[in-house]
C-alpha atoms as a PDB file:
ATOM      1  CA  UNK A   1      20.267 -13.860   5.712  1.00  0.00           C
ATOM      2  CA  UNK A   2      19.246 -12.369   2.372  1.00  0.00           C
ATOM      3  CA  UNK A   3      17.160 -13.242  -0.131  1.00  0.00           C
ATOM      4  CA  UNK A   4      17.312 -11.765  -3.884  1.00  0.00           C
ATOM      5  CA  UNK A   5      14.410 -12.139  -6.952  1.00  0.00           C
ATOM      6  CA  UNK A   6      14.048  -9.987  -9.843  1.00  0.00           C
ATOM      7  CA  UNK A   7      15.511  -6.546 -10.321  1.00  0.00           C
ATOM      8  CA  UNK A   8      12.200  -4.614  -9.610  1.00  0.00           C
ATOM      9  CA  UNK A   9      12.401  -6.342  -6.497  1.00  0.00           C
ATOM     10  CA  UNK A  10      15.921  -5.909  -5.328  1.00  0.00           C
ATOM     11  CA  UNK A  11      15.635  -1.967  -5.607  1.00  0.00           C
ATOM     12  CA  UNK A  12      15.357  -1.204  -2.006  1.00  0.00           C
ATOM     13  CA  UNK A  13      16.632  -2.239   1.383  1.00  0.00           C
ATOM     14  CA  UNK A  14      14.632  -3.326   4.214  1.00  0.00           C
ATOM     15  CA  UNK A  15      16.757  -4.659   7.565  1.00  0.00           C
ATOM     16  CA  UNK A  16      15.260  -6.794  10.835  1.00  0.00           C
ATOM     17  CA  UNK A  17      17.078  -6.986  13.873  1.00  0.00           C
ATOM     18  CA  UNK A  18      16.307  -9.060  17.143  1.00  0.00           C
ATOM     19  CA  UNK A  19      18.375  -8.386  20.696  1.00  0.00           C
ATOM     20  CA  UNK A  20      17.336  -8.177  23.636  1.00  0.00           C
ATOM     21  CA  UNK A  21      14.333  -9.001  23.702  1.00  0.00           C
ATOM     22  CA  UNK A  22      12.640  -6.409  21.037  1.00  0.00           C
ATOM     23  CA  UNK A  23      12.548  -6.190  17.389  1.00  0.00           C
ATOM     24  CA  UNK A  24      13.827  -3.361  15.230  1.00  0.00           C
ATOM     25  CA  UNK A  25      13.007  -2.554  11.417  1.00  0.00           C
ATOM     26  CA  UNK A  26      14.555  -0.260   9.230  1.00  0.00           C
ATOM     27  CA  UNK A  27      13.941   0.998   5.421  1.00  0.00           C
ATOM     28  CA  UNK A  28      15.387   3.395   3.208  1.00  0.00           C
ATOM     29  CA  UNK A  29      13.045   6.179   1.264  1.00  0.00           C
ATOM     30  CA  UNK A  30      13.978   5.232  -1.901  1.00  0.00           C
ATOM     31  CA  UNK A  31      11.728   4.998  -5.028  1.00  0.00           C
ATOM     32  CA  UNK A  32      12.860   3.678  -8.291  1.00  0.00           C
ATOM     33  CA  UNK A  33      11.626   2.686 -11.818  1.00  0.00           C
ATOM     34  CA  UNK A  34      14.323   1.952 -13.974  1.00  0.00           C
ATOM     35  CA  UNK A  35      17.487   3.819 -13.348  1.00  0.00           C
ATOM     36  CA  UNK A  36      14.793   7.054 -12.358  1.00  0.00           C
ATOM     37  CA  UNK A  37      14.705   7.729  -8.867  1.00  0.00           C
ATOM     38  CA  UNK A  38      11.294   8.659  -8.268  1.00  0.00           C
ATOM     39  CA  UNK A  39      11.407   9.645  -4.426  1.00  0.00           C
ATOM     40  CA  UNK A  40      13.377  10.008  -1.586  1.00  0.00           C
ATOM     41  CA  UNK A  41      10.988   9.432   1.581  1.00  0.00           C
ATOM     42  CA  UNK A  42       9.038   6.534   0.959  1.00  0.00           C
ATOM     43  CA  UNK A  43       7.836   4.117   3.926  1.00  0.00           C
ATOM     44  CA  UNK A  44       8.008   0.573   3.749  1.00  0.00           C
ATOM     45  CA  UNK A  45       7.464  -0.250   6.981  1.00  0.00           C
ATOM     46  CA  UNK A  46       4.290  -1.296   8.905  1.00  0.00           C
ATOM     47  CA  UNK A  47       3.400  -1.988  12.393  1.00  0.00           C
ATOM     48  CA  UNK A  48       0.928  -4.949  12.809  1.00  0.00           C
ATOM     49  CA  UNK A  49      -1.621  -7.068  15.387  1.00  0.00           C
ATOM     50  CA  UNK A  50      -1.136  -3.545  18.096  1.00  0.00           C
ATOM     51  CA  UNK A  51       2.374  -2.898  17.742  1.00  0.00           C
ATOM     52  CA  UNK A  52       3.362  -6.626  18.109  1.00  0.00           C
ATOM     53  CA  UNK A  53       4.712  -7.466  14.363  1.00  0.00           C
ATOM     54  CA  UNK A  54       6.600  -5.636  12.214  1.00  0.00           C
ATOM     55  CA  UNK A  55       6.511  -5.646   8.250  1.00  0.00           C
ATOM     56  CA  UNK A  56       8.394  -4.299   5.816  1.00  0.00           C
ATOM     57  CA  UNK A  57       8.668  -4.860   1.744  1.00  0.00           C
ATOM     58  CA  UNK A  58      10.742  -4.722  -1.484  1.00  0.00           C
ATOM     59  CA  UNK A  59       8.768  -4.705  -4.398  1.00  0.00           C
ATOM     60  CA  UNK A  60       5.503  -2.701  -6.124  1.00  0.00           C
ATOM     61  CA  UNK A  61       3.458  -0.862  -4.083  1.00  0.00           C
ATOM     62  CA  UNK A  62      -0.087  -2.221  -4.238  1.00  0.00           C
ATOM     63  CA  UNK A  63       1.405  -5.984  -4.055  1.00  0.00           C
ATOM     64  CA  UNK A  64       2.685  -5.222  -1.401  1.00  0.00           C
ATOM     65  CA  UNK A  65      -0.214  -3.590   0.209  1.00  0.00           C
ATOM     66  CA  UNK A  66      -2.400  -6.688  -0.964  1.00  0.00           C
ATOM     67  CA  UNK A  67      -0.174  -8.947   0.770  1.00  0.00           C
ATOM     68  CA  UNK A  68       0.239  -6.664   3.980  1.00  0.00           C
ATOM     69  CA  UNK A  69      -3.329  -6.958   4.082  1.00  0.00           C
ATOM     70  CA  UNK A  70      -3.957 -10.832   3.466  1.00  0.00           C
ATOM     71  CA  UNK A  71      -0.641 -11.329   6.273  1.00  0.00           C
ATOM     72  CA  UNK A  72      -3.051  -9.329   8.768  1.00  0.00           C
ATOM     73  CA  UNK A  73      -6.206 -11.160   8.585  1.00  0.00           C
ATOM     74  CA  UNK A  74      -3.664 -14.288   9.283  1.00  0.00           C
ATOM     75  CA  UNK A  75      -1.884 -13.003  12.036  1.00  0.00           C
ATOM     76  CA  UNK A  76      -5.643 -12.243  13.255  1.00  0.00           C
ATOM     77  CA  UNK A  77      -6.907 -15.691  12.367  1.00  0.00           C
ATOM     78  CA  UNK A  78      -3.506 -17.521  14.260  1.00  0.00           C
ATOM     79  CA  UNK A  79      -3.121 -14.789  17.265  1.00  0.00           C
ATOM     80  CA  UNK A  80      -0.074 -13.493  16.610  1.00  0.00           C
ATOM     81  CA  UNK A  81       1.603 -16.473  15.637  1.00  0.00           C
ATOM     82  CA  UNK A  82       4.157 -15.260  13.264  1.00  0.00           C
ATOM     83  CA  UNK A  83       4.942 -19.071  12.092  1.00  0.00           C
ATOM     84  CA  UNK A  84       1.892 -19.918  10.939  1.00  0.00           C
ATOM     85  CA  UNK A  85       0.487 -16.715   9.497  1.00  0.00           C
ATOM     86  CA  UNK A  86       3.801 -16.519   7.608  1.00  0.00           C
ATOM     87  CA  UNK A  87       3.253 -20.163   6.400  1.00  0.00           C
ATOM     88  CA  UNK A  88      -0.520 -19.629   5.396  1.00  0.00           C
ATOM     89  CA  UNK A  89       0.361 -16.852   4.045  1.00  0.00           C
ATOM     90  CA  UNK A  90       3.147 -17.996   1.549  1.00  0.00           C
ATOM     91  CA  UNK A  91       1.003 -21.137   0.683  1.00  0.00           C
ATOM     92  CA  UNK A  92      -1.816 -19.275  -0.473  1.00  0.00           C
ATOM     93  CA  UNK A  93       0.451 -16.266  -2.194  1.00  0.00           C
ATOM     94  CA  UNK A  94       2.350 -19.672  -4.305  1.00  0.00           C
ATOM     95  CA  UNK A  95      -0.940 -20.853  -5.087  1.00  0.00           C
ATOM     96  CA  UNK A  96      -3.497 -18.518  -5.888  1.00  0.00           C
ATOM     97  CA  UNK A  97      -3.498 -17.524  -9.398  1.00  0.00           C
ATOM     98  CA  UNK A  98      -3.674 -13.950  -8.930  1.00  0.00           C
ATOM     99  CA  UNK A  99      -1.868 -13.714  -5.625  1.00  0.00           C
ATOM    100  CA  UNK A 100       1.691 -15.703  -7.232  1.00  0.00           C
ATOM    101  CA  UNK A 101       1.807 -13.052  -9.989  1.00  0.00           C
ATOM    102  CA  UNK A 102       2.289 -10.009  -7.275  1.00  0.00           C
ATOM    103  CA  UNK A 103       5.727  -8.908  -7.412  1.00  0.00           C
ATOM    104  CA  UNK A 104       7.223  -8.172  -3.827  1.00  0.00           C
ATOM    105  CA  UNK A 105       9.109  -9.749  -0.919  1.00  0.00           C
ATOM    106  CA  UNK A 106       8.154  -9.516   2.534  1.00  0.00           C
ATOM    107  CA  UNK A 107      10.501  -9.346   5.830  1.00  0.00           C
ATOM    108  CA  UNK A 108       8.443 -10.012   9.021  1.00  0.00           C
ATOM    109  CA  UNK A 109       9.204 -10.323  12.511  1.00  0.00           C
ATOM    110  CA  UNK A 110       8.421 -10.211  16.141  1.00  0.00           C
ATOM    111  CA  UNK A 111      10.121  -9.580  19.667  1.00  0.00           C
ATOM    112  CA  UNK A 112      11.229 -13.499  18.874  1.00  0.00           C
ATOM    113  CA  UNK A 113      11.724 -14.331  15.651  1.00  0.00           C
ATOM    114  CA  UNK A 114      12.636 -12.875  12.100  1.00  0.00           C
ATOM    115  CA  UNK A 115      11.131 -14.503   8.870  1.00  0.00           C
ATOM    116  CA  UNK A 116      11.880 -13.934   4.455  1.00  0.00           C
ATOM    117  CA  UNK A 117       8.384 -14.505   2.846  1.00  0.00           C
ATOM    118  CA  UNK A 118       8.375 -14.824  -1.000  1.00  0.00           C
ATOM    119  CA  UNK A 119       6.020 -15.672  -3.892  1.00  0.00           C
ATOM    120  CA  UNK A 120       8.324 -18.714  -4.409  1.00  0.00           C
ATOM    121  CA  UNK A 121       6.858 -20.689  -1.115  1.00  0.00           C
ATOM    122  CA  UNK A 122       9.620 -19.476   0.944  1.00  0.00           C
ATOM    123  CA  UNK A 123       9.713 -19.041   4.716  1.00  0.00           C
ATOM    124  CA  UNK A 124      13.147 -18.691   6.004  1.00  0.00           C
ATOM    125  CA  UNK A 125      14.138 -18.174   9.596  1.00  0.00           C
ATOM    126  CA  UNK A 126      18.188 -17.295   9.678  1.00  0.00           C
ATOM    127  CA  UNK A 127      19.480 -18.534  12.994  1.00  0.00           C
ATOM    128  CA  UNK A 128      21.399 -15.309  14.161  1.00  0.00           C
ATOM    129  CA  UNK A 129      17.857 -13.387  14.034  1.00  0.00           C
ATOM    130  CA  UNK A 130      18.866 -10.709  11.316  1.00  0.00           C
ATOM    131  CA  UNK A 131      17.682 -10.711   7.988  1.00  0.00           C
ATOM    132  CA  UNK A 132      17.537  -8.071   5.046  1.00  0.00           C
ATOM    133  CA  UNK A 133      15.602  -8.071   1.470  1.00  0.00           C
ATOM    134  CA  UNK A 134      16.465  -5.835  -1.273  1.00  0.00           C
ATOM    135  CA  UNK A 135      19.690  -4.635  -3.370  1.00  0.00           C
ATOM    136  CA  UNK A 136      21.517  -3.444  -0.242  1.00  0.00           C
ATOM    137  CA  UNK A 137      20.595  -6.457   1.909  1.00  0.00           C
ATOM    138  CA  UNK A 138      24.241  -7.993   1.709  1.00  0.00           C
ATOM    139  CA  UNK A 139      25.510  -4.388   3.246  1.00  0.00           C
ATOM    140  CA  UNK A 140      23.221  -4.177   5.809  1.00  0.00           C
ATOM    141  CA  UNK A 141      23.366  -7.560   7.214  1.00  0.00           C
ATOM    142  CA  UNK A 142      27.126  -7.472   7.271  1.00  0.00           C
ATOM    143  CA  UNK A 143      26.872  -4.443   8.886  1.00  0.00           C
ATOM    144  CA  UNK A 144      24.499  -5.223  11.657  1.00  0.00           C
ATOM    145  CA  UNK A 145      26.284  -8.399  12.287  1.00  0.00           C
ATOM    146  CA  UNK A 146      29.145  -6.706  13.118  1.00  0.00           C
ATOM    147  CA  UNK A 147      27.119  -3.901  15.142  1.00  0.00           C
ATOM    148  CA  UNK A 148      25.498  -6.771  17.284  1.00  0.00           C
ATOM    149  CA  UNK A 149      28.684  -8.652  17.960  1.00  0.00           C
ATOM    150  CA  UNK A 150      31.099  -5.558  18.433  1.00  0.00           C
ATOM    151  CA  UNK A 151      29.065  -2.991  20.335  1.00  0.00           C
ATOM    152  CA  UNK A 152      26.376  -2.875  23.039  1.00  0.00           C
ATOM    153  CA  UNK A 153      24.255  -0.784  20.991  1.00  0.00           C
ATOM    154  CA  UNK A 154      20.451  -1.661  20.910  1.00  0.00           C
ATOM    155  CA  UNK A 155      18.365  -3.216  18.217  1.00  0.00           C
ATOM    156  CA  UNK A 156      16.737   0.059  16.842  1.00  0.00           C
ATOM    157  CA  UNK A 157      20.291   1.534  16.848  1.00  0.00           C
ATOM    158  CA  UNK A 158      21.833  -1.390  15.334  1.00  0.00           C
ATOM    159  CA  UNK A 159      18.857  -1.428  12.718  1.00  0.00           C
ATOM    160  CA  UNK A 160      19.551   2.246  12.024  1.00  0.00           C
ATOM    161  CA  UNK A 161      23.381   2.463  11.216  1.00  0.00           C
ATOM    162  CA  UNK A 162      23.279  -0.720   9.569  1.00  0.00           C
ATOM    163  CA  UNK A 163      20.818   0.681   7.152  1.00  0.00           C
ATOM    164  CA  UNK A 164      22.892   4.049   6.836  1.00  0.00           C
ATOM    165  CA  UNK A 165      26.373   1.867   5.720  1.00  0.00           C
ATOM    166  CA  UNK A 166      24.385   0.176   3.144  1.00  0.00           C
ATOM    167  CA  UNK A 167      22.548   3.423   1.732  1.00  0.00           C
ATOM    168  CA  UNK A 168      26.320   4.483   1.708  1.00  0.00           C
ATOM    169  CA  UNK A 169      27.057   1.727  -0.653  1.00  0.00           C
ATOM    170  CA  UNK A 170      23.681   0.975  -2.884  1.00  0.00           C
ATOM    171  CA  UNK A 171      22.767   2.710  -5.597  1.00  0.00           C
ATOM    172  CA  UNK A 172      19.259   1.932  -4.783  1.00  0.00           C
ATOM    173  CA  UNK A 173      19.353   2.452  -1.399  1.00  0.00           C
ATOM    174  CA  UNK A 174      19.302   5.764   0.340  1.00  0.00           C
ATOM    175  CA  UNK A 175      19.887   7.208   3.810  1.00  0.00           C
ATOM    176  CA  UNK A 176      16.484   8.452   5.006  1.00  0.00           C
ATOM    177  CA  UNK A 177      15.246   5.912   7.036  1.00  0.00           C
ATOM    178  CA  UNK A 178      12.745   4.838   8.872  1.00  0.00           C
ATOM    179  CA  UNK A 179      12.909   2.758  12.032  1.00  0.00           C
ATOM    180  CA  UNK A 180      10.199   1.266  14.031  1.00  0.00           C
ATOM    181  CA  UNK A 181      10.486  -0.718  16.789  1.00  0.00           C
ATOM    182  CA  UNK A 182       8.071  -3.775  18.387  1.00  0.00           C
ATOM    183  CA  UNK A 183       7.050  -3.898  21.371  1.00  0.00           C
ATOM    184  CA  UNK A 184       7.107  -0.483  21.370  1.00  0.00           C
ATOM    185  CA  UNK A 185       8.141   1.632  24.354  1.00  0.00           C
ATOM    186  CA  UNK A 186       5.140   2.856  26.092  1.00  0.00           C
ATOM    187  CA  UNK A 187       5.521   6.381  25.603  1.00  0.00           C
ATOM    188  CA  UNK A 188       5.306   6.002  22.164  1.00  0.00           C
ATOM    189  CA  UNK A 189       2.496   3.574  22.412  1.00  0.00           C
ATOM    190  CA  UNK A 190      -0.545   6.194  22.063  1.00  0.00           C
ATOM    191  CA  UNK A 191       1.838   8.192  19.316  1.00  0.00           C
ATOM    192  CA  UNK A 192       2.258   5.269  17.003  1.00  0.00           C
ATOM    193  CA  UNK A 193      -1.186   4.366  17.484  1.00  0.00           C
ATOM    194  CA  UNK A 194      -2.796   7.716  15.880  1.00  0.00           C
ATOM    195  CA  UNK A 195      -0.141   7.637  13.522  1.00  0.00           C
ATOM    196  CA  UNK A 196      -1.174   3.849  12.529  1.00  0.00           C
ATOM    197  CA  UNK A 197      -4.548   5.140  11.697  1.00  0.00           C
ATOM    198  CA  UNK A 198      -3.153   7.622   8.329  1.00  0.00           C
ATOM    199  CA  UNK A 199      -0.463   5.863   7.553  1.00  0.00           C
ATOM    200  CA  UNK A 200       0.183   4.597   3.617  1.00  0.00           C
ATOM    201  CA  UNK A 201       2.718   2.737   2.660  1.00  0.00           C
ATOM    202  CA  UNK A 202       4.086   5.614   0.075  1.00  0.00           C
ATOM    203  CA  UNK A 203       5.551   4.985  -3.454  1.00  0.00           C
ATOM    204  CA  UNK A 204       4.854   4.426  -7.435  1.00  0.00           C
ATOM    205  CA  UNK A 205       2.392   1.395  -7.891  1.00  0.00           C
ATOM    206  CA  UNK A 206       0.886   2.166 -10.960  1.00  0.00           C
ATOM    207  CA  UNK A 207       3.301   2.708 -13.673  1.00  0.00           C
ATOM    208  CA  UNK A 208       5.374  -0.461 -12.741  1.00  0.00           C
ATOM    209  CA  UNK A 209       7.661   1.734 -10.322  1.00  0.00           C
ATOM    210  CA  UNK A 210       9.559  -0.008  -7.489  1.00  0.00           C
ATOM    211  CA  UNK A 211      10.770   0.339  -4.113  1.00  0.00           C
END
């Protein structure tokens, strides 16, 4: 399922994947503002609640980062309960006054379940566990669907040449891409740990830029 708002918005593309019994997340690198690219190797994916959750976004930066933030105090506040942070989260983002004018969408999911957050109030769930934001989210979707029903590839690899047809095909969109998976395997574990602790989601948030 996709999920489309303003043009700011749409200039990115951010893909979730469920099989077999983990969770896969993939972004391009893409920065825009206007018809500018700005950069090529932004990240727009984060790992949340110790590896369990993963988030990615299609909008400005420091939204984004607000709302990463607020969504991690409510996974905190639910345990892990991506249903009801994602609710919480959504009702207060419609009705806080300075919260429903940030400008980003959210795709979040877990080993279980994949979920579209908006500023609208929305919390959609798309039955076939795949979902995509952003201006290439029609490419990638129709890509991994056919990836997931065709081959016996796995979610991170599905995630990952989904992500590469539609960077192929948006103008937005481009092919470096990041993938991170949840649960993640345990050798990586201790890697993605120390990386968690510099990571920044990387882009243009002051000057109205988008990714």
């Amino acid at each position: 399922m996709t999920l489309h708002n303003s043009t700011r918005i749409q200039a990115t593309t951010i893909l979730a994947v469920v099989h077999n019994g983990q969770v896969a997340m993939a972004g391009d690198g893409q920065v825009t503002f206007g018809e500018m690219v700005l950069k090529n190797t932004a990240r727009k994916i984060r790992t949340l609640y110790n590896g369990q959750v993963l988030a990615g976004f299609a909008g400005a930066v420091a939204d984004a980062l607000n709302l990463f933030e607020k969504f991690e105090s409510q996974l905190e506040q639910y345990h892990g309960n991506l249903r009801k942070a994602a609710v919480e989260l959504t009702k207060e983002w419609r009705t806080d006054r300075m919260l429903r004018r940030l400008e980003a969408q959210l795709l979040v999911a877990d080993k279980n379940t994949v979920l579209i957050l908006s500023g609208d109030g929305d919390v959609v769930e798309p039955d076939e566990k795949i979902a995509a934001i952003g201006s290439g989210s029609s490419y990638a979707l129709a890509a991994a669907k056919a990836l997931l029903r065709n081959t016996e590839l796995d979610a991170a690899q599905i995630a990952e040449r989904a992500l590469q047809i539609a960077g192929e095909m948006c103008i937005f969109t481009n092919t470096y891409i990041t993938v991170k998976v949840a649960p993640p395997p345990e050798s990586e574990e201790q890697e993605d740990s120390e990386e968690q602790e510099d990571e920044e989601l990387s882009g243009s948030s002051y000057d109205g830029g988008s990714i």
